[in-house]
Protein backbone atom coordinates (compact mmCIF):
# COMPACT_ATOMS: atom_id res chain seq x y z
CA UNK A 1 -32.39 33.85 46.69
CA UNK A 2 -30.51 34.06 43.70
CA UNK A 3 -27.79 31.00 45.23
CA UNK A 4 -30.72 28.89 45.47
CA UNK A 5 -31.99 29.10 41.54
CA UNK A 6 -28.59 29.51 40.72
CA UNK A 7 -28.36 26.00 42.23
CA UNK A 8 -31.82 24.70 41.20
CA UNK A 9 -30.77 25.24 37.45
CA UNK A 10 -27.39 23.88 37.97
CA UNK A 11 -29.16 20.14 39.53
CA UNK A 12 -31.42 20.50 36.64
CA UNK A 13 -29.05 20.97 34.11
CA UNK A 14 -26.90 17.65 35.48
CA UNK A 15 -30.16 15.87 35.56
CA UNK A 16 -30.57 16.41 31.84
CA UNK A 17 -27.33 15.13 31.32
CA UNK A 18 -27.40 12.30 32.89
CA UNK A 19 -30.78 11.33 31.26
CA UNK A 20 -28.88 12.47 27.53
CA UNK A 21 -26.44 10.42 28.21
CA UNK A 22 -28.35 7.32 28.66
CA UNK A 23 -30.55 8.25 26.05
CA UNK A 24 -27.52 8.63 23.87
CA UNK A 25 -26.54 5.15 25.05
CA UNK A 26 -30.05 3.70 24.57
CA UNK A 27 -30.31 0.34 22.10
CA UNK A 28 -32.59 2.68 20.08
CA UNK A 29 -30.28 5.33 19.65
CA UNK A 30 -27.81 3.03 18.37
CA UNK A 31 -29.87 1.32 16.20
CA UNK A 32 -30.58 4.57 14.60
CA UNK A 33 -27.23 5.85 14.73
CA UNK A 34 -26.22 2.90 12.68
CA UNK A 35 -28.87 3.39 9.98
CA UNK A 36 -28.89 7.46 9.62
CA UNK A 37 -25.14 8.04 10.98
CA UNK A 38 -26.54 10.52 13.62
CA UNK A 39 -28.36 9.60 17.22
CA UNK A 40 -31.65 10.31 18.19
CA UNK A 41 -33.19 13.97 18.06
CA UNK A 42 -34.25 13.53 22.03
CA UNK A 43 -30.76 12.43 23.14
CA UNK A 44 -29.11 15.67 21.38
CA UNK A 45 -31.87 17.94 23.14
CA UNK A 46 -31.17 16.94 26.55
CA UNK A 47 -27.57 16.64 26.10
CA UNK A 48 -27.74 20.63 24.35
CA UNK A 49 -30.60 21.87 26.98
CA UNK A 50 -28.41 20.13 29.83
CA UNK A 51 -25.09 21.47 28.64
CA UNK A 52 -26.66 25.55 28.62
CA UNK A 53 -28.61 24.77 32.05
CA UNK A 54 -25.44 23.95 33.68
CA UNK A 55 -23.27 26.99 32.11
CA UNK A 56 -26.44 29.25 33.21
CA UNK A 57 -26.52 27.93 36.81
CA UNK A 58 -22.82 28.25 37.04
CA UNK A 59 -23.28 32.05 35.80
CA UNK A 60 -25.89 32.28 38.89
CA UNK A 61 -23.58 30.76 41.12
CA UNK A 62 -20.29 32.53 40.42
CA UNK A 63 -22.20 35.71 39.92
CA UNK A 64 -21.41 38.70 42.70
């Protein structure tokens, strides 16, 4: 049971990734990136909330 979260949080973790990185990537995020010097708060979140899901489900995963 545990593989299978351990799994589930490690999909859901890439998933935020992949959407941080294209909202990191976004014409918005630029634009505002240009103007403050930093991207958008949303893009940080999911690539921060993506990057700890991952390490978690790994710790499932590898866990014995």
């Amino acid at each position: 049971m545990n593989k299978i979260i351990g799994l589930a949080v490690l999909v859901a973790g890439a998933i935020l990734l992949y959407f941080g990185y294209t909202e990191y990537n976004s014409t918005a995020s630029q634009v505002t990136e240009m103007v403050t010097g930093n991207p958008t708060d949303n893009s940080i979140w999911f690539l921060v909330g993506g990057a700890v899901a991952v390490i978690v489900g790994l710790g499932i995963l590898l866990k014995k």
